[in-house]
PDB file of N, CA and C in Angstrom:
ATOM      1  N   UNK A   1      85.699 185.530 -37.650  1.00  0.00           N
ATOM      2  CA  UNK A   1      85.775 184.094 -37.507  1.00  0.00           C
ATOM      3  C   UNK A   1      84.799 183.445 -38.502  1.00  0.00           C
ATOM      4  N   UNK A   2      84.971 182.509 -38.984  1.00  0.00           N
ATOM      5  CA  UNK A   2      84.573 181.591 -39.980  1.00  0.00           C
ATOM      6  C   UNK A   2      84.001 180.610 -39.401  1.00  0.00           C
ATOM      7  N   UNK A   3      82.913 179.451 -40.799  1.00  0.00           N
ATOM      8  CA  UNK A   3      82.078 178.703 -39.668  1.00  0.00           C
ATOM      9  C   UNK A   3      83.440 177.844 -39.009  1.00  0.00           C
ATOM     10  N   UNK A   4      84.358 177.368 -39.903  1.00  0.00           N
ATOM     11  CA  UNK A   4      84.852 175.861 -39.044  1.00  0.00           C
ATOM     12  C   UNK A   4      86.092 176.596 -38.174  1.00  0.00           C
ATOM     13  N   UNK A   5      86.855 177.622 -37.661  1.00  0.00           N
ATOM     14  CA  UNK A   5      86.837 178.202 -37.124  1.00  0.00           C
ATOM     15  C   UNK A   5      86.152 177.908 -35.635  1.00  0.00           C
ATOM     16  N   UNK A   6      85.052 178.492 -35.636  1.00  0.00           N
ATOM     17  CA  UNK A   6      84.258 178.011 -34.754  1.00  0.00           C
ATOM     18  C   UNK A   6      83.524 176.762 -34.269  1.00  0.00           C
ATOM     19  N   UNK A   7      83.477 176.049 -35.862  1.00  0.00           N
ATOM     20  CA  UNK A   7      83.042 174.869 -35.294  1.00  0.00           C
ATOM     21  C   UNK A   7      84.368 173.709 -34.695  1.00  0.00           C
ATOM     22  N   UNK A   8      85.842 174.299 -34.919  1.00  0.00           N
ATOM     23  CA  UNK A   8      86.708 173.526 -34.749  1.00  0.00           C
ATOM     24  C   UNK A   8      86.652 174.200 -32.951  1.00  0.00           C
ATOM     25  N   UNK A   9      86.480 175.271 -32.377  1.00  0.00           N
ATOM     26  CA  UNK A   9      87.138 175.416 -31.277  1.00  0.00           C
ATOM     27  C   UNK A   9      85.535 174.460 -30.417  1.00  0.00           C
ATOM     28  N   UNK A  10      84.029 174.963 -30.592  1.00  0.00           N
ATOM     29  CA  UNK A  10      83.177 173.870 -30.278  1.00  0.00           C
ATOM     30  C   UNK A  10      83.511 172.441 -29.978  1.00  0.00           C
ATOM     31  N   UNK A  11      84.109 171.772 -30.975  1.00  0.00           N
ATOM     32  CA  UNK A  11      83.961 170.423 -31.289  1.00  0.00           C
ATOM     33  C   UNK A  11      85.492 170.215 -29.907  1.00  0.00           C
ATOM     34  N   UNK A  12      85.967 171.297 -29.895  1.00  0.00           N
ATOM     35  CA  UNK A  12      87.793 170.454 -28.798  1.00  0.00           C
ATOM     36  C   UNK A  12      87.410 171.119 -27.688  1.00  0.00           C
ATOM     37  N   UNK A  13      87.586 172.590 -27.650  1.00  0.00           N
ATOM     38  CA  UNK A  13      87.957 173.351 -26.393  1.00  0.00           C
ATOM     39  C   UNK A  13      86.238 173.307 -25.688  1.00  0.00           C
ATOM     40  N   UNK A  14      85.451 173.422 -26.130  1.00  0.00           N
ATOM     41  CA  UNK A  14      84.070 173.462 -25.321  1.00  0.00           C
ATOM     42  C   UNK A  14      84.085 172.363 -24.909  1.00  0.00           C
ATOM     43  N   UNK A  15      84.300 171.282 -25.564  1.00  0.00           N
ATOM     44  CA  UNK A  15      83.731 170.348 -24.996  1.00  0.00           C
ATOM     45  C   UNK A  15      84.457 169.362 -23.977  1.00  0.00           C
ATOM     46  N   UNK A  16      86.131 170.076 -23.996  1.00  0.00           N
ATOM     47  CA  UNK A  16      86.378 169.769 -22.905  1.00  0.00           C
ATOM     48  C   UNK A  16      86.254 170.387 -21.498  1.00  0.00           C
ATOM     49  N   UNK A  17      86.188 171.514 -21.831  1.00  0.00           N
ATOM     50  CA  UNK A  17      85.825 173.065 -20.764  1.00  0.00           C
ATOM     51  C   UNK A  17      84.546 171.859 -20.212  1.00  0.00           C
ATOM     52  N   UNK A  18      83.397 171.462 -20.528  1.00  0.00           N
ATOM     53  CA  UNK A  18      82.293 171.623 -20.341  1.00  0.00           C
ATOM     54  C   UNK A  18      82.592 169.696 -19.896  1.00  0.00           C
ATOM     55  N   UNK A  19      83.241 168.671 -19.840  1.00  0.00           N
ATOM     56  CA  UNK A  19      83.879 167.412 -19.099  1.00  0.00           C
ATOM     57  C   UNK A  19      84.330 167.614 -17.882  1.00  0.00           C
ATOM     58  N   UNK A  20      85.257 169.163 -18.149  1.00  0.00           N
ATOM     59  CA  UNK A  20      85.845 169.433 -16.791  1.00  0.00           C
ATOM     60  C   UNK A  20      84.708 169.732 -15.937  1.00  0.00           C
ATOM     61  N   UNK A  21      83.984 170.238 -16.375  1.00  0.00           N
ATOM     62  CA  UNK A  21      82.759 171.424 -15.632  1.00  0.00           C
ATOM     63  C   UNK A  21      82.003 169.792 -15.443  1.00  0.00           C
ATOM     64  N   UNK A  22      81.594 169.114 -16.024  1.00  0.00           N
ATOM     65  CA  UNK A  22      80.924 167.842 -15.197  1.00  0.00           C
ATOM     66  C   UNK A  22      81.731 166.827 -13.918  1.00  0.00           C
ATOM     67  N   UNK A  23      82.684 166.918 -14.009  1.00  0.00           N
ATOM     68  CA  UNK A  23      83.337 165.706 -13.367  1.00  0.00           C
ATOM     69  C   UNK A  23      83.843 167.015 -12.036  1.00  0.00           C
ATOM     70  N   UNK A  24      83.491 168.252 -11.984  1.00  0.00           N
ATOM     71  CA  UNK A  24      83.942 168.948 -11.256  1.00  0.00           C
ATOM     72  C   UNK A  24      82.689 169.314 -10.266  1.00  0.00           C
ATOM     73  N   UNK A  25      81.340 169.183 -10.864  1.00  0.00           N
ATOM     74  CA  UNK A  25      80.178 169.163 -10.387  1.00  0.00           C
ATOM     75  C   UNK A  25      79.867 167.808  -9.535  1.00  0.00           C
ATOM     76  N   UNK A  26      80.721 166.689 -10.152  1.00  0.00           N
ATOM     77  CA  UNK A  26      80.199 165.516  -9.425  1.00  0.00           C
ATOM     78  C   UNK A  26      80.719 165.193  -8.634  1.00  0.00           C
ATOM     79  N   UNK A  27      82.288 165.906  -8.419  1.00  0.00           N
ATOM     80  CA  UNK A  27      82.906 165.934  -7.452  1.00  0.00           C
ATOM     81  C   UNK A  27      82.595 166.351  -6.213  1.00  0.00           C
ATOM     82  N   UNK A  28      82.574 167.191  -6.403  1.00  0.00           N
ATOM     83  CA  UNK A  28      81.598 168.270  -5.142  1.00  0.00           C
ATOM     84  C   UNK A  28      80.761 167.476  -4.977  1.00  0.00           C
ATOM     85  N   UNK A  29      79.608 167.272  -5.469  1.00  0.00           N
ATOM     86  CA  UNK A  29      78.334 166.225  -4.826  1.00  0.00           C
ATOM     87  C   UNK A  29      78.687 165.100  -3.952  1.00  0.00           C
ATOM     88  N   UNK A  30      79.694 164.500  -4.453  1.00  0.00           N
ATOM     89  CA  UNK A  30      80.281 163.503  -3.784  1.00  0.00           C
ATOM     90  C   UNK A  30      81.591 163.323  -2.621  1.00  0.00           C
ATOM     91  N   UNK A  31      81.551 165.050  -2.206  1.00  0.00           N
ATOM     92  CA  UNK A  31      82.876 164.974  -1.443  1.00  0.00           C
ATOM     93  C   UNK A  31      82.390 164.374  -0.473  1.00  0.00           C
ATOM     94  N   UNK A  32      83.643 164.352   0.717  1.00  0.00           N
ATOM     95  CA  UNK A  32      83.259 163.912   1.898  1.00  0.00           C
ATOM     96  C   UNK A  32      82.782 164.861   2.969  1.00  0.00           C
ATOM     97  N   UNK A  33      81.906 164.547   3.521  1.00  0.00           N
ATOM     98  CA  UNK A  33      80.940 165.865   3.732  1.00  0.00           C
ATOM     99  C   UNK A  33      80.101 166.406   3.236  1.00  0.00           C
ATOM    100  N   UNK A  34      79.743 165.874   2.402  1.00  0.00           N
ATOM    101  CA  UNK A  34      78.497 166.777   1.701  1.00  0.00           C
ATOM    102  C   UNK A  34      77.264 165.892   1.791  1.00  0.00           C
ATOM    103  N   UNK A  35      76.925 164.546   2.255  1.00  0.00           N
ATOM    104  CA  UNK A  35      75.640 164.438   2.898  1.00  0.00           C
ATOM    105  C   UNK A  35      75.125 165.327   3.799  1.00  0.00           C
ATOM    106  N   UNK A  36      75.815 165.517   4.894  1.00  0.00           N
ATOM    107  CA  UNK A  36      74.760 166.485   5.554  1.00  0.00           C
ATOM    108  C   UNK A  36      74.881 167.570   5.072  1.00  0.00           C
ATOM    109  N   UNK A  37      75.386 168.438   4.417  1.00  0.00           N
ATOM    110  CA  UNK A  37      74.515 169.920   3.628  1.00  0.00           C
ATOM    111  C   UNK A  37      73.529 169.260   2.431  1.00  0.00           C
ATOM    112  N   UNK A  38      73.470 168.138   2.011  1.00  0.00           N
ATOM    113  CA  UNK A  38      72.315 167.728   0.865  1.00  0.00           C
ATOM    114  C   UNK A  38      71.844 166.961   1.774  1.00  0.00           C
ATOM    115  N   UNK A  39      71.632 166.915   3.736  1.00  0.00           N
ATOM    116  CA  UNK A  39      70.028 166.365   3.800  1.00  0.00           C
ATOM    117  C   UNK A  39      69.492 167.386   4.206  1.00  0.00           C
ATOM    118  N   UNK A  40      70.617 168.158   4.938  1.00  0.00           N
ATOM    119  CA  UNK A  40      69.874 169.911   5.146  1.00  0.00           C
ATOM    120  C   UNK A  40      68.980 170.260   4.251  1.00  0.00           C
ATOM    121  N   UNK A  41      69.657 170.718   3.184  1.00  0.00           N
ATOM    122  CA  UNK A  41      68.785 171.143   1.609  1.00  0.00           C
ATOM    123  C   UNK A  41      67.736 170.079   1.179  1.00  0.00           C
ATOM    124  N   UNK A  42      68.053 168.936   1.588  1.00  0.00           N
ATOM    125  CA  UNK A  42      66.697 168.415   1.592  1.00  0.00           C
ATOM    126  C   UNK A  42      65.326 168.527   2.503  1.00  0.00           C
ATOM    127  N   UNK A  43      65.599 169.475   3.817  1.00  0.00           N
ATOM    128  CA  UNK A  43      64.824 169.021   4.557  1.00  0.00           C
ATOM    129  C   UNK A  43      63.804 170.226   4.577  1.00  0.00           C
ATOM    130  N   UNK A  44      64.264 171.427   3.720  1.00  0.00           N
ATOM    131  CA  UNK A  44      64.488 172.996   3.714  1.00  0.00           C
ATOM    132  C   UNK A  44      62.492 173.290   3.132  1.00  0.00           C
ATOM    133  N   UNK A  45      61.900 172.164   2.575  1.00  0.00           N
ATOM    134  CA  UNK A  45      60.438 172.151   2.220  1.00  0.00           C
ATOM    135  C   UNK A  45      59.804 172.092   3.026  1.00  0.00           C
ATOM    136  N   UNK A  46      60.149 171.321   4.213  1.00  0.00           N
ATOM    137  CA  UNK A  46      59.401 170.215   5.367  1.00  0.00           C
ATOM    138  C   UNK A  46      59.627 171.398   6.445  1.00  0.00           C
ATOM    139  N   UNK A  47      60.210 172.017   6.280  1.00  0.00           N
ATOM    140  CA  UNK A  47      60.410 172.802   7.981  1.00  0.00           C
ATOM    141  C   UNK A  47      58.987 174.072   7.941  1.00  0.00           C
ATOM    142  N   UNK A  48      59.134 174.477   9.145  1.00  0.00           N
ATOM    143  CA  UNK A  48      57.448 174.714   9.257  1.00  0.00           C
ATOM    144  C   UNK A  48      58.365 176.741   9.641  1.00  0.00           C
ATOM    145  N   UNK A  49      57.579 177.655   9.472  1.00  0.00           N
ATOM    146  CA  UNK A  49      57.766 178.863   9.367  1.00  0.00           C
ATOM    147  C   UNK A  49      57.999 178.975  11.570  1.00  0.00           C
TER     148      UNK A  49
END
């Protein structure tokens, strides 16, 4: 493989791979249901042994 080669699959296919991979992360954060497992995980410092 050659540089533009590579810099052509970088510049399209990564960087949509890696849009999907964000909007798929923020999804999840934001489903329905997922406050209470992120106040759980928030609370996971504070709890005593």
């Amino acid at each position: 493989m050659d540089y533009d080669t590579l810099r052509h699959f970088a510049d399209t296919y990564w960087l949509a791979f890696m849009f999907i991979l964000f909007v798929g992360i923020v999804a999840w954060a934001f489903r329905p249901g997922g406050r209470k497992s992120a106040d759980e995980a928030a609370r996971i410092p504070l709890k005593e042994d």
